[in-house]
N, C-alpha and C. Protein backbone atom coordinates (compact mmCIF):
# COMPACT_ATOMS: atom_id res chain seq x y z
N UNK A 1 -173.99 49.18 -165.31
CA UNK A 1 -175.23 49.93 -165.14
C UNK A 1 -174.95 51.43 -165.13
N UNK A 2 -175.84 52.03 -165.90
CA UNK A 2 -175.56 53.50 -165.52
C UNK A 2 -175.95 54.27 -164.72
N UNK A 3 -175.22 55.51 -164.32
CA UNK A 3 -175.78 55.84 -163.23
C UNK A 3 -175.08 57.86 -163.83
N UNK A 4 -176.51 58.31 -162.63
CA UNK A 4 -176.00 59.48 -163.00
C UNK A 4 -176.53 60.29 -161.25
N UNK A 5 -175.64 60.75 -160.77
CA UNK A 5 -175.26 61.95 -159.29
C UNK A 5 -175.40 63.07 -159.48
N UNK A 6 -176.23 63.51 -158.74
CA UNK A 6 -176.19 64.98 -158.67
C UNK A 6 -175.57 65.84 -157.54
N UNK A 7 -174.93 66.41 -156.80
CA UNK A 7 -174.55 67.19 -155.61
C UNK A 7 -174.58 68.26 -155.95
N UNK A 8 -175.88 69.30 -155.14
CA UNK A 8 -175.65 70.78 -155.32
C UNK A 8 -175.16 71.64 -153.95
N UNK A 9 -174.16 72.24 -153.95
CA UNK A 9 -174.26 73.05 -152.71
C UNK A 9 -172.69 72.56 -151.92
N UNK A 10 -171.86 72.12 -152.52
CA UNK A 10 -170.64 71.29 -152.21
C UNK A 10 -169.75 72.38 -151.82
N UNK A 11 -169.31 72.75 -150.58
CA UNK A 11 -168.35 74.05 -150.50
C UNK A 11 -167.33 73.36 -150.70
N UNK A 12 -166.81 74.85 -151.70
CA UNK A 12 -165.53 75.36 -152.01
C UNK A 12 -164.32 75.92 -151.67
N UNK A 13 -164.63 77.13 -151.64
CA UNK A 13 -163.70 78.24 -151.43
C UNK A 13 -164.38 79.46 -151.02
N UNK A 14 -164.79 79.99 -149.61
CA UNK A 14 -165.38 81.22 -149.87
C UNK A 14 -167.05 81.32 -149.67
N UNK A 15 -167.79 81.83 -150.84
CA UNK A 15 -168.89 81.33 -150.99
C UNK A 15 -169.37 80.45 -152.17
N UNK A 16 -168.03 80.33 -152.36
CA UNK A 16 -168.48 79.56 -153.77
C UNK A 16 -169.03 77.84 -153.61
N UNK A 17 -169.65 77.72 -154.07
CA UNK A 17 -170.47 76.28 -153.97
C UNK A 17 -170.09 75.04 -155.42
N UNK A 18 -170.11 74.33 -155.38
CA UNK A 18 -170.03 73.60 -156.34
C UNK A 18 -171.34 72.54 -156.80
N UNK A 19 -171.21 72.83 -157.88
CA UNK A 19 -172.53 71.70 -158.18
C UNK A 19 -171.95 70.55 -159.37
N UNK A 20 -171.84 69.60 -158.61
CA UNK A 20 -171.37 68.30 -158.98
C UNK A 20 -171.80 66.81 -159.64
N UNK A 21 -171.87 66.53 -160.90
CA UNK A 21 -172.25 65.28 -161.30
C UNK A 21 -171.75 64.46 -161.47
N UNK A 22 -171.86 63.23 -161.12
CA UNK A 22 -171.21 61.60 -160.82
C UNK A 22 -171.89 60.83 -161.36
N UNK A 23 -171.20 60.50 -163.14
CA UNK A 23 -172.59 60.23 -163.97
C UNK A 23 -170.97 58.89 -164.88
N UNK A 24 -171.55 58.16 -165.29
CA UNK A 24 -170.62 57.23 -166.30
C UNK A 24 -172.38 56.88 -167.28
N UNK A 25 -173.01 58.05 -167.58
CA UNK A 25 -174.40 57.50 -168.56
C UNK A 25 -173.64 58.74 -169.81
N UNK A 26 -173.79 58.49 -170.96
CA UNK A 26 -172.95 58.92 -171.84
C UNK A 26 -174.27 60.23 -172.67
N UNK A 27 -175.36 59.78 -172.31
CA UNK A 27 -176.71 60.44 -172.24
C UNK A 27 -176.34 62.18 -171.50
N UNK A 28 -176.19 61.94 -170.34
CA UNK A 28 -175.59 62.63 -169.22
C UNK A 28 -174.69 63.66 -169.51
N UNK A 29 -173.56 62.95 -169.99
CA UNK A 29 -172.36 63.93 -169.92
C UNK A 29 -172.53 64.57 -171.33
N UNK A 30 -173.20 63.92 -172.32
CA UNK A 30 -173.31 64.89 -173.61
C UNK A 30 -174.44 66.21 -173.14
N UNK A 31 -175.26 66.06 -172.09
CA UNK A 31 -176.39 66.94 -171.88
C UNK A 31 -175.45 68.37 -170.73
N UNK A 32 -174.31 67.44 -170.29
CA UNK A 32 -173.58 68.36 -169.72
C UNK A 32 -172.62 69.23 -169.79
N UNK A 33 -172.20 68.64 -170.63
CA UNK A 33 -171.06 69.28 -171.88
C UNK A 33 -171.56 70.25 -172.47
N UNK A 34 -172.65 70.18 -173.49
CA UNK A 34 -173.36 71.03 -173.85
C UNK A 34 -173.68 72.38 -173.09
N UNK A 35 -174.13 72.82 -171.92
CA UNK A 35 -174.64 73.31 -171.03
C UNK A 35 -173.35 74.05 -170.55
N UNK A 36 -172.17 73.08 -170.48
CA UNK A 36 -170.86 73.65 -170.11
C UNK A 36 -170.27 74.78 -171.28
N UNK A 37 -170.47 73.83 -172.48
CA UNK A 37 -169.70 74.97 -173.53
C UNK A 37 -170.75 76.23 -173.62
N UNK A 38 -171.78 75.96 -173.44
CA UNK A 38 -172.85 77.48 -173.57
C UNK A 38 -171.93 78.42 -172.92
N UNK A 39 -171.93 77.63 -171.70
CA UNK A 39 -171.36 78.56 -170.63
C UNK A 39 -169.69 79.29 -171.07
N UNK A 40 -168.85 78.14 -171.32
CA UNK A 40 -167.78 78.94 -172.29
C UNK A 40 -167.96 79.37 -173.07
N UNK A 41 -168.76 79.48 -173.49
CA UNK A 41 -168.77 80.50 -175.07
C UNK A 41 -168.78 81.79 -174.65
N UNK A 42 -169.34 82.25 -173.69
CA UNK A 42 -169.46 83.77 -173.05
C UNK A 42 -168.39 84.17 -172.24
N UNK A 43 -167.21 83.26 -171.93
CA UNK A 43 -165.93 83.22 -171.57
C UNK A 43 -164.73 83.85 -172.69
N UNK A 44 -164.35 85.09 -171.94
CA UNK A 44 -162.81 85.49 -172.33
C UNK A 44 -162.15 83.90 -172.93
N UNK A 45 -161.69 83.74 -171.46
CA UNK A 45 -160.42 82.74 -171.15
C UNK A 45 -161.32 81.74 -170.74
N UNK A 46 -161.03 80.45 -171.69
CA UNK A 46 -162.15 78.99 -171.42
C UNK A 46 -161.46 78.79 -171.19
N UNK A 47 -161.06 78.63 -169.82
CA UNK A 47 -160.23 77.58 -169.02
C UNK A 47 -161.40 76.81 -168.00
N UNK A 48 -160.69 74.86 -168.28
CA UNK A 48 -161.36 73.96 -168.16
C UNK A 48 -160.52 73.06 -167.20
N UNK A 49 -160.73 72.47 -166.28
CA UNK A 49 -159.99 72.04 -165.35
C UNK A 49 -160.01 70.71 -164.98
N UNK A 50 -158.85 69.87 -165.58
CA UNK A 50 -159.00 68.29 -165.45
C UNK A 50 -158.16 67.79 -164.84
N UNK A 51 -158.82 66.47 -163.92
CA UNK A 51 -158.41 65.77 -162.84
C UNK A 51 -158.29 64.29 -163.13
N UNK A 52 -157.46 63.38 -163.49
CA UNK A 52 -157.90 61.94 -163.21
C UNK A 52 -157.52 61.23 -161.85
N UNK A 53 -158.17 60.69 -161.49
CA UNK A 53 -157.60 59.86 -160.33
C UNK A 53 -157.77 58.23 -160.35
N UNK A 54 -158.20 57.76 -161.51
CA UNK A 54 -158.00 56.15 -161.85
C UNK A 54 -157.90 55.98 -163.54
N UNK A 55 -157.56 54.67 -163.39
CA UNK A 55 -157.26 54.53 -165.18
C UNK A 55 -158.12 52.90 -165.22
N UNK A 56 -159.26 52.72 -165.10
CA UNK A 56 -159.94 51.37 -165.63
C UNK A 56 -160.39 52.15 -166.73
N UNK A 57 -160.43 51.09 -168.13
CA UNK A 57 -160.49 51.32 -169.01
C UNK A 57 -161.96 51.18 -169.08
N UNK A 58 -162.57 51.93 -170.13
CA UNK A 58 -163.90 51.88 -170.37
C UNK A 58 -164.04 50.45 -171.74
N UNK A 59 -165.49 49.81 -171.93
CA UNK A 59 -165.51 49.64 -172.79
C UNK A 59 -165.38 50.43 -174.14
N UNK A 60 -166.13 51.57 -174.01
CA UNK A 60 -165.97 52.62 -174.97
C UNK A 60 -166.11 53.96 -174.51
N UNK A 61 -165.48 55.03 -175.40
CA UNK A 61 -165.41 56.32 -174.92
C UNK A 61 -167.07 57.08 -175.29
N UNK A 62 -167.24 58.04 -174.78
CA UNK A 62 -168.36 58.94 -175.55
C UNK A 62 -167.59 59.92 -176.31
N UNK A 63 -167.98 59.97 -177.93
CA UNK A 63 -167.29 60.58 -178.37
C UNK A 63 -167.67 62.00 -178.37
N UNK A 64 -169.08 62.47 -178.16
CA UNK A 64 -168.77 63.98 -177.18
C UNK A 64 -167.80 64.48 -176.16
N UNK A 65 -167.25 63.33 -175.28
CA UNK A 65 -166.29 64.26 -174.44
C UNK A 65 -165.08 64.32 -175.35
N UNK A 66 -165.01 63.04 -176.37
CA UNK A 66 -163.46 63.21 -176.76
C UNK A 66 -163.37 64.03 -178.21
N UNK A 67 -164.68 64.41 -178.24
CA UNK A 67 -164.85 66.06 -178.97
C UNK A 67 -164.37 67.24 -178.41
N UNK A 68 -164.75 67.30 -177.32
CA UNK A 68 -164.36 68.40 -176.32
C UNK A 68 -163.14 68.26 -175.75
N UNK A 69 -162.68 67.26 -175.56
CA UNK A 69 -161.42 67.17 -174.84
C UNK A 69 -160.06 67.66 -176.22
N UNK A 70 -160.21 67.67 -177.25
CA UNK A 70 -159.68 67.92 -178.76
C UNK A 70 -160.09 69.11 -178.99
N UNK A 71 -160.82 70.13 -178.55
CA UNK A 71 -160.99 70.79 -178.72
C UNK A 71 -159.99 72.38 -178.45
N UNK A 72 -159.31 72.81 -179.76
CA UNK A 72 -158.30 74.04 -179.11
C UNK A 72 -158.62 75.65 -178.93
N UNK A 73 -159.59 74.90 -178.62
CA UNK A 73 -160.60 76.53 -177.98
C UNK A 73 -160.49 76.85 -176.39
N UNK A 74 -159.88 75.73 -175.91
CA UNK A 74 -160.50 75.02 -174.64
C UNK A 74 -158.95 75.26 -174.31
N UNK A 75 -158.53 75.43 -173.07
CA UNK A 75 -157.61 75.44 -172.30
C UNK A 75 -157.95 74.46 -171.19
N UNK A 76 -156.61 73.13 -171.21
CA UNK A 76 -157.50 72.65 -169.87
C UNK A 76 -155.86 72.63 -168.92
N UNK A 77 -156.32 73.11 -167.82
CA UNK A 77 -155.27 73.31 -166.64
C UNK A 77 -155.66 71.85 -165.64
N UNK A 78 -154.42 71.52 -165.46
CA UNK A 78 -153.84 70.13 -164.79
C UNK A 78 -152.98 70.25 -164.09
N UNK A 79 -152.70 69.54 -162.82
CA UNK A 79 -151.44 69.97 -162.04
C UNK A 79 -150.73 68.36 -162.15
N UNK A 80 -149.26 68.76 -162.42
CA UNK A 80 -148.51 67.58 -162.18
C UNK A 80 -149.33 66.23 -163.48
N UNK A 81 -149.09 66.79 -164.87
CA UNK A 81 -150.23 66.06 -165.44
C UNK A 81 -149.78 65.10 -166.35
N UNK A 82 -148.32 64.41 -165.90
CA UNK A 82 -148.07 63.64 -167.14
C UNK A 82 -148.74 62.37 -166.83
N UNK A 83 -148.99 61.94 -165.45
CA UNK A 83 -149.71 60.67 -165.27
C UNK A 83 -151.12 60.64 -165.86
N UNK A 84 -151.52 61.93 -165.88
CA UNK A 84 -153.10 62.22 -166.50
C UNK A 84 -152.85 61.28 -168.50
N UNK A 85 -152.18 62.16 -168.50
CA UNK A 85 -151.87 62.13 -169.88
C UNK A 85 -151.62 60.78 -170.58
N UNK A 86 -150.61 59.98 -169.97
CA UNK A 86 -150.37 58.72 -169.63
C UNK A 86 -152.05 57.43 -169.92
N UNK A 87 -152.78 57.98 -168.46
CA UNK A 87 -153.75 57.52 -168.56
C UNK A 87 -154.71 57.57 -169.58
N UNK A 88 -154.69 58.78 -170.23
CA UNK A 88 -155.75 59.04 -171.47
C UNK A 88 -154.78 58.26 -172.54
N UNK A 89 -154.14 58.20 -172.51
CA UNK A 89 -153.65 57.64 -173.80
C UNK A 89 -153.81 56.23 -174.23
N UNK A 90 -154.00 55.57 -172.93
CA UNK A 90 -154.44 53.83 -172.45
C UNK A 90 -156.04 53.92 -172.90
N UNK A 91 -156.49 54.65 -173.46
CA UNK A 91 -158.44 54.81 -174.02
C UNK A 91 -157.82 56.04 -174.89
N UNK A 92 -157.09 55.64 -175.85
CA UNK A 92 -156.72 56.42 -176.96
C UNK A 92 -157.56 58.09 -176.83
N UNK A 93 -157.54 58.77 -176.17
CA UNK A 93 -158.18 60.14 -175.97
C UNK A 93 -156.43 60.97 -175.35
N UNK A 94 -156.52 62.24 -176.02
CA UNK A 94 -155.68 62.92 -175.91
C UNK A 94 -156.32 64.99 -175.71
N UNK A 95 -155.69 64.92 -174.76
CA UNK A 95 -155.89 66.54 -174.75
C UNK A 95 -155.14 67.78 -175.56
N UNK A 96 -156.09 68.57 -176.19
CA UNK A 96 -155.69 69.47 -177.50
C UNK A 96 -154.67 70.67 -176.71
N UNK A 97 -155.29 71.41 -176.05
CA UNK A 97 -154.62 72.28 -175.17
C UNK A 97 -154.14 72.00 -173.53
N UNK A 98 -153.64 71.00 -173.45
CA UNK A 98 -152.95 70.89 -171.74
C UNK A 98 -152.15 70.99 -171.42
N UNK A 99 -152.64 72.09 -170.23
CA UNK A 99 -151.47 73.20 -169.03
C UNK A 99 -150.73 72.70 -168.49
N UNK A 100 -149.73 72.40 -167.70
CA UNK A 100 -149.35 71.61 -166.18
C UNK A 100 -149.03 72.74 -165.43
N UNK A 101 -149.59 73.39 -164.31
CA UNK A 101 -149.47 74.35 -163.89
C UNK A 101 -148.35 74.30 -162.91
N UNK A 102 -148.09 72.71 -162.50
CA UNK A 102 -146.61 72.69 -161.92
C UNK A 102 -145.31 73.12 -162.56
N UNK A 103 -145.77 72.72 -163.62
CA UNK A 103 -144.37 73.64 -164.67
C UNK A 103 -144.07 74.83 -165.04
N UNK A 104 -145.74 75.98 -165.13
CA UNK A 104 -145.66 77.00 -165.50
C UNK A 104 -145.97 78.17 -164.12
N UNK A 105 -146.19 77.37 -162.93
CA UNK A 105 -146.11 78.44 -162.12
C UNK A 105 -144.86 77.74 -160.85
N UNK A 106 -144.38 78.82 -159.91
CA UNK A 106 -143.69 78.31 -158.89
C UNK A 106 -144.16 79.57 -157.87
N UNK A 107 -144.29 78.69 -156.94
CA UNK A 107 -144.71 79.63 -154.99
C UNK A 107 -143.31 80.35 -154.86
N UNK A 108 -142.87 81.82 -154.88
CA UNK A 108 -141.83 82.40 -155.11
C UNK A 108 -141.21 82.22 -153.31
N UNK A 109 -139.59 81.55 -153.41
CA UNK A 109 -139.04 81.41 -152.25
C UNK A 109 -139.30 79.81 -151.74
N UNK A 110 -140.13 79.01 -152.85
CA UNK A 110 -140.14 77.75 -152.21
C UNK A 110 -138.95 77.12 -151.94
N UNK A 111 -138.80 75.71 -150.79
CA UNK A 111 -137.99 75.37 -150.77
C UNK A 111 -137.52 74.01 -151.61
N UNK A 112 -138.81 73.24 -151.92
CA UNK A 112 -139.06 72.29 -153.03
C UNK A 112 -138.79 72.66 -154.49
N UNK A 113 -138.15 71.27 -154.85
CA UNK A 113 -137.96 71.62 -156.67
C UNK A 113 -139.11 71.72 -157.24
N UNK A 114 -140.03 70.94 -156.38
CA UNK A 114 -141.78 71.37 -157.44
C UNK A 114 -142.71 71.46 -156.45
N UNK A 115 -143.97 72.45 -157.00
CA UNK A 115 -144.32 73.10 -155.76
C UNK A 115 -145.46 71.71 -155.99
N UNK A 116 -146.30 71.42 -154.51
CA UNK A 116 -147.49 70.91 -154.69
C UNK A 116 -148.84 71.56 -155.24
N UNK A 117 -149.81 71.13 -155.30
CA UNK A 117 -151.24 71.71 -155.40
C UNK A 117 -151.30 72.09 -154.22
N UNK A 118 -150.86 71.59 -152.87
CA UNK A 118 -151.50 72.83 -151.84
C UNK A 118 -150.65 73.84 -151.62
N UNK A 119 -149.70 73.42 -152.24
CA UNK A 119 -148.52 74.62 -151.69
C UNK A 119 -148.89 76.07 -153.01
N UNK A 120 -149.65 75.53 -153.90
CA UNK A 120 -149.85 76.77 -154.31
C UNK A 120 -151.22 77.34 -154.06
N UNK A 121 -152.29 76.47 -153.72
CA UNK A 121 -152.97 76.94 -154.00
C UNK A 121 -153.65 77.93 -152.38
N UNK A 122 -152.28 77.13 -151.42
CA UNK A 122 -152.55 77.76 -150.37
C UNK A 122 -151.76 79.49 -150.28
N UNK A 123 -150.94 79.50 -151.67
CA UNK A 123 -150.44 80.99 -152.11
C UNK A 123 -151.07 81.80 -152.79
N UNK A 124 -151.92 81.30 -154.07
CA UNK A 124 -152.95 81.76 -154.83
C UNK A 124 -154.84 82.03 -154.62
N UNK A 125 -154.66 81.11 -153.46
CA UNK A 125 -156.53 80.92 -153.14
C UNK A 125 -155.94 81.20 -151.48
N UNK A 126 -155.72 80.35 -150.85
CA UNK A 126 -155.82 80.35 -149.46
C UNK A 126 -155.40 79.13 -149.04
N UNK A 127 -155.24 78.88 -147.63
CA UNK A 127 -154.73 77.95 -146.77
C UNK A 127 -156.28 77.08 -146.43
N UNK A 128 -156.84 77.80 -146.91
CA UNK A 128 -158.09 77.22 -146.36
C UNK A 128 -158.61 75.81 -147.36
N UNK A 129 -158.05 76.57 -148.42
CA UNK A 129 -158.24 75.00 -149.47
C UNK A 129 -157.96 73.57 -148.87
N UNK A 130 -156.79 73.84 -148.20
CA UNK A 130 -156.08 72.50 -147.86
C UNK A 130 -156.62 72.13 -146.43
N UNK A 131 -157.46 72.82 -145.63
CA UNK A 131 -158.44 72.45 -144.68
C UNK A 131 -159.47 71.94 -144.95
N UNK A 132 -160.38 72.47 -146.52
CA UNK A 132 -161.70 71.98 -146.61
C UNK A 132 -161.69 70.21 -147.32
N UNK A 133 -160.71 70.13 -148.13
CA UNK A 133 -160.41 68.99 -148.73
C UNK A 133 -160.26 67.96 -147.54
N UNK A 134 -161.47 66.75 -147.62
CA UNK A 134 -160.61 65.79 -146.62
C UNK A 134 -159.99 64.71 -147.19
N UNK A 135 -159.17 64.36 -146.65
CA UNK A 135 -158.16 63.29 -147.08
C UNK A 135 -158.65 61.98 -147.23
N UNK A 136 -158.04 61.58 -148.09
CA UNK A 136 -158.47 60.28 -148.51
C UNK A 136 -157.61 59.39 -148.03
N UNK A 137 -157.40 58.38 -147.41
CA UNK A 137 -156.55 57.24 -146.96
C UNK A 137 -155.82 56.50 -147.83
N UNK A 138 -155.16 55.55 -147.68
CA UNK A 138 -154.12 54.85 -148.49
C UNK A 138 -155.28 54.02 -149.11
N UNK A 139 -156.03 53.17 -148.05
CA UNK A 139 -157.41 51.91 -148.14
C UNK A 139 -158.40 52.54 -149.23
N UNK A 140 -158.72 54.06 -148.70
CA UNK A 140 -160.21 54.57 -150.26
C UNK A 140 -159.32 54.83 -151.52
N UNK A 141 -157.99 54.66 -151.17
CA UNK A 141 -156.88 55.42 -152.85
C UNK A 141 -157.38 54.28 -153.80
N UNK A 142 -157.46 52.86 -152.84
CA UNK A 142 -157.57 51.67 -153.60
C UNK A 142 -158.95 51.30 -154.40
N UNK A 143 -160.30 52.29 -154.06
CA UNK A 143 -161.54 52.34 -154.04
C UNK A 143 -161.53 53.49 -155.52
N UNK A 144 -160.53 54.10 -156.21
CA UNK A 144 -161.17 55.00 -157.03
C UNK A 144 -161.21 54.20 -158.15
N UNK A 145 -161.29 53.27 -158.50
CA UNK A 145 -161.87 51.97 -159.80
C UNK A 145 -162.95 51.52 -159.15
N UNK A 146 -163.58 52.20 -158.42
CA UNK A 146 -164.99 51.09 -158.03
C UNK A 146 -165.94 52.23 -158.29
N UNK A 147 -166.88 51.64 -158.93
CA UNK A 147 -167.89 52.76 -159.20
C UNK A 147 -169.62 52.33 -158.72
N UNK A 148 -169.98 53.15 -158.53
CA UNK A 148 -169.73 54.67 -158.27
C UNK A 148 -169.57 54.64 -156.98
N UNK A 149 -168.65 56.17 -156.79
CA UNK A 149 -167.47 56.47 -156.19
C UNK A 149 -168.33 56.80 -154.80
N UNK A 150 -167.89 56.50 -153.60
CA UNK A 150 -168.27 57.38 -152.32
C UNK A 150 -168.34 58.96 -152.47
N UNK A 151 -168.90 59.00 -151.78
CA UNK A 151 -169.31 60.74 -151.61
C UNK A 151 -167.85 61.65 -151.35
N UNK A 152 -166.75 61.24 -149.97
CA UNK A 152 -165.87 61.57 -150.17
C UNK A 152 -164.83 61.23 -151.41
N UNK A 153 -165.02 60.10 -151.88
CA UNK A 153 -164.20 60.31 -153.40
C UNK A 153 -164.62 61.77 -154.47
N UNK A 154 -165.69 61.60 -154.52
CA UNK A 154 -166.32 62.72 -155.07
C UNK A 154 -166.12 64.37 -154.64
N UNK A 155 -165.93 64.93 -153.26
CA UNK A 155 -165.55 65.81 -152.79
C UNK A 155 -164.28 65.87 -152.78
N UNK A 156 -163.49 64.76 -152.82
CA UNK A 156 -161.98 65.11 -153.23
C UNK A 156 -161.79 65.72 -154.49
N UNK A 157 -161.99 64.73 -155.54
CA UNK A 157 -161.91 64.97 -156.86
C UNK A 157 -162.23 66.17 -157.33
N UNK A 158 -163.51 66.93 -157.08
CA UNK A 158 -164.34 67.94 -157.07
C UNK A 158 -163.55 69.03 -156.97
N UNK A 159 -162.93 68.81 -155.60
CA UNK A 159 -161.90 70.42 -155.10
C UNK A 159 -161.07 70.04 -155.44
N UNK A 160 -160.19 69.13 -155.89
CA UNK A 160 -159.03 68.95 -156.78
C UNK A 160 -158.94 69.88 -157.86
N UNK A 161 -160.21 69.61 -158.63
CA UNK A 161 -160.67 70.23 -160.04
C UNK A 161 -160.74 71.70 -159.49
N UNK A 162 -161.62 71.82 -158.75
CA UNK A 162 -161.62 73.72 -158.18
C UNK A 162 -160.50 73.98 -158.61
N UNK A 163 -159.81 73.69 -157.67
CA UNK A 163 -158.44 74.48 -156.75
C UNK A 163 -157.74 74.86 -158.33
N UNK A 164 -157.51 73.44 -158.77
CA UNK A 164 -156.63 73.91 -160.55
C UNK A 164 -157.25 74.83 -161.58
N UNK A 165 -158.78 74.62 -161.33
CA UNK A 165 -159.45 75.71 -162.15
C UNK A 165 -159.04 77.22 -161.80
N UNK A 166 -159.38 77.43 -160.79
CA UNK A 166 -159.10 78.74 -159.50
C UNK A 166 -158.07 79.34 -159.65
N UNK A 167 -157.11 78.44 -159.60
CA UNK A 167 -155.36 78.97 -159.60
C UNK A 167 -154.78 79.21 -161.12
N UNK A 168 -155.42 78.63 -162.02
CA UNK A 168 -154.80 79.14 -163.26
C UNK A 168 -155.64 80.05 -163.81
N UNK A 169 -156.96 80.32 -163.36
CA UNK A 169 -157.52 81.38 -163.99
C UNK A 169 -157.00 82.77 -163.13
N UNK A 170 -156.56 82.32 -161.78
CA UNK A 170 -155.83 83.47 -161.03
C UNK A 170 -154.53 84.29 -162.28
N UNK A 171 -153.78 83.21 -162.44
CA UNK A 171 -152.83 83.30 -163.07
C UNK A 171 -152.67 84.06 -164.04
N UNK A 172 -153.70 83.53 -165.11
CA UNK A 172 -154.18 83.90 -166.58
C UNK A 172 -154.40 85.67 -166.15
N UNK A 173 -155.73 86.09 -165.04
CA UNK A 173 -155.89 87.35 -165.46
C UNK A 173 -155.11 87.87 -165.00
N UNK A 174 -153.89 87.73 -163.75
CA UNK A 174 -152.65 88.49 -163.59
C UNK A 174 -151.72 88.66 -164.52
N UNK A 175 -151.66 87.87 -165.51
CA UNK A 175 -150.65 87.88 -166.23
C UNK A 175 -151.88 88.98 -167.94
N UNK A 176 -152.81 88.86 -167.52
CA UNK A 176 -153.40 90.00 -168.53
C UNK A 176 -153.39 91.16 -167.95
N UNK A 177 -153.35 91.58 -167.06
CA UNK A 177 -153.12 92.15 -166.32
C UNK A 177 -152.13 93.27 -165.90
N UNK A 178 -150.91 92.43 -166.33
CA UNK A 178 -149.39 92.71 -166.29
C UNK A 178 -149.13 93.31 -167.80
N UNK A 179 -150.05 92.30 -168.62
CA UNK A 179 -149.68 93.01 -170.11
C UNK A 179 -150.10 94.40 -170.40
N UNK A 180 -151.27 94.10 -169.97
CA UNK A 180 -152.08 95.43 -170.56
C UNK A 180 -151.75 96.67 -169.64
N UNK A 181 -151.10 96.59 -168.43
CA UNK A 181 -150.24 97.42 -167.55
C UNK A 181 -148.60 98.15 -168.41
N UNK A 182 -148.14 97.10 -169.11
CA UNK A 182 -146.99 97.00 -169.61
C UNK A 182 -147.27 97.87 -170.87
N UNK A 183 -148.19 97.92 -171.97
CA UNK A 183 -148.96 98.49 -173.09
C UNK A 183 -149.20 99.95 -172.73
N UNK A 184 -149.52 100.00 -171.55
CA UNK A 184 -150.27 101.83 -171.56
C UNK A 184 -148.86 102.52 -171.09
N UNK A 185 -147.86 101.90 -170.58
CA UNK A 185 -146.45 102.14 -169.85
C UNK A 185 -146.21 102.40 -171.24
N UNK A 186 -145.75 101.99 -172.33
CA UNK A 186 -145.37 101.61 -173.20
C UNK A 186 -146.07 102.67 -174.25
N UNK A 187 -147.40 103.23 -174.80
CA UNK A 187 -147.95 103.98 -175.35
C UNK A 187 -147.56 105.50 -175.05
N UNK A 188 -147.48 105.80 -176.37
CA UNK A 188 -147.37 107.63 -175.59
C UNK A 188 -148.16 108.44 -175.47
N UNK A 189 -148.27 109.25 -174.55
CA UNK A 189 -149.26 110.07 -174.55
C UNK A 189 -149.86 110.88 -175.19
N UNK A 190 -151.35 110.66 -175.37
CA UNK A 190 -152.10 111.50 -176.18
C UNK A 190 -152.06 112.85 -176.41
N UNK A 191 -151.43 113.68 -177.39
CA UNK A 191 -151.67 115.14 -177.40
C UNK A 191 -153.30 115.72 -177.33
N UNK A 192 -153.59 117.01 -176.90
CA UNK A 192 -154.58 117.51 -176.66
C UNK A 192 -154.76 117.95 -177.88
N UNK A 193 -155.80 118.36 -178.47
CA UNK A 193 -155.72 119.20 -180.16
C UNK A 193 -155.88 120.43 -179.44
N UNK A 194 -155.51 121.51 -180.17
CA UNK A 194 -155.32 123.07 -179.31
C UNK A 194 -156.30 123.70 -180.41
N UNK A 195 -157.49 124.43 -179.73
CA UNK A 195 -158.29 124.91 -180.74
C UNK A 195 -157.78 126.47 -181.62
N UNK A 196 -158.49 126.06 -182.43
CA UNK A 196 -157.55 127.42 -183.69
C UNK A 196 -158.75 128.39 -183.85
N UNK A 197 -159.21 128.71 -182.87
CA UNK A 197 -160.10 130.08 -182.65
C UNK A 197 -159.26 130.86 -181.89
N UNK A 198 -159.13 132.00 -182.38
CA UNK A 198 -158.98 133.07 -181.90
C UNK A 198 -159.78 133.64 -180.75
N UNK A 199 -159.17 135.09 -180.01
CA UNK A 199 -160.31 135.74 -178.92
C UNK A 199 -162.04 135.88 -179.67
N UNK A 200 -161.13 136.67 -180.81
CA UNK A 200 -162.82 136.99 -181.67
C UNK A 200 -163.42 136.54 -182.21
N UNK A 201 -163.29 135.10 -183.16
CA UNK A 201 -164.06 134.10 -183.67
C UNK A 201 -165.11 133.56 -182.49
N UNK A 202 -165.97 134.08 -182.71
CA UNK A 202 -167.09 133.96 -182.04
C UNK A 202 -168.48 134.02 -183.24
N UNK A 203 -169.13 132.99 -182.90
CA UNK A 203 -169.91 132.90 -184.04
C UNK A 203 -171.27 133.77 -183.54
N UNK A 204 -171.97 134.48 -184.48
CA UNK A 204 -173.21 135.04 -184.10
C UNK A 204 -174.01 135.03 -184.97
C-alpha cells in the first residue's frame, strides 16, 4: 500500500528545521524530486545527502529517483558509504557522484583510524548534533524493513542525512575558500595608471 508522510518543523541544528517526507508512493517522490532539483538548480555546490539504513528489495525502482541518483551534476555526500553502495547495487541503482566523507575528511588529532559521524560532526556543526539525535536500540535496528517506519526511525534517518549534508557543505565552502584565498596571495598587484597631464593641461 502506498503511503506518503509529511513532518514539518523537525529540529535540527540551531534554527534550522527540517521538513520531512516518508513516502514509498512513486507519484510522491517524482513530485519531490522535482521541487528538489528546482531548488538545486539555483545552487553553486548541489550537494545532496544520502543515507540508507535497510536493504528490502523493492518490487521495482522509480525510475525518476534512479534518474537523479545518475545524475553528475549532483554531488551526493555519504558517511562510511560502502555498505550504502553495496545495498544499491542489490536493486541495480548506482550513484554517479558519491562522496564518503569518512575518507575525505579527518577530526585533526583524532585518536581513531576513522573518525565517526559524531565525532565529526560534533567538530564541524556542534556537540549538540549528537544530543538532538535519539538513539535507536538494538530491538527498533531490527524494525527499519518494516514500513512505514516509526516516527523515531524517521528522526534518526532525517538528522543522519542533515548532519552529512551540513558537514560536507561545511567542507566544500572552506576549501573554496582556501582557494580563492590562495589565488589573490598568488596574483600580483594591480598597478595604478599614472595620469599623463601635466600642471597646465587643463581643459577650458
Amino acid at each position: 500500500m502506498a503511503f506518503a508522510d509529511e513532518y514539518r518543523g523537525m529540529e535540527a541544528h540551531g534554527n534550522t528545521k527540517l521538513h520531512v517526507i516518508h513516502t514509498n508512493d512513486k507519484k510522491q517522490v517524482a513530485i519531490t524530486l522535482t521541487q528538489y532539483e528546482r531548488h538545486l538548480s539555483l545552487q553553486r555546490h548541489k550537494i545532496v545527502s544520502i543515507d540508507l539504513e535497510y536493504n528490502n528489495e523493492p518490487e521495482a525502482t522509480c525510475t525518476v529517483f534512479d534518474n537523479f541518483l545518475a545524475d553528475p551534476r549532483y554531488t551526493f555526500a555519504g558517511f562510511s558509504i560502502y555498505g550504502d553502495k553495496k545495498r544499491l547495487q542489490r536493486v541495480n541503482l548506482e550513484v554517479a557522484n558519491f562522496v564518503d566523507i569518512q575518507k575525505e575528511w579527518r577530526v585533526p588529532e583524532a585518536t581513531k583510524e576513522l573518525d565517526s559521524l559524531g565525532d565529526v560532526s560534533g567538530m564541524l556543526i556542534d556537540d549538540y548534533y549528537n544530543n538532538m539525535k535519539k538513539k535507536i536500540t538494538d530491538d527498533e535496528h531490527k524494525r527499519w524493513a518494516t514500513l512505514p517506519l516509526s516516527t523515531r526511525h524517521i528522526e534518526y534517518a532525517a538528522k543522519d542525512a542533515y548532519a552529512a549534508y551540513e558537514i560536507w557543505n561545511r567542507i566544500t565552502l572552506t576549501q573554496d575558500g582556501l582557494r580563492r584565498a590562495k589565488l589573490e596571495k598568488e596574483e600580483p598587484p594591480k598597478k595604478r595608471a599614472r595620469s599623463s597631464r601635466g600642471w597646465g593641461d587643463a581643459n577650458w
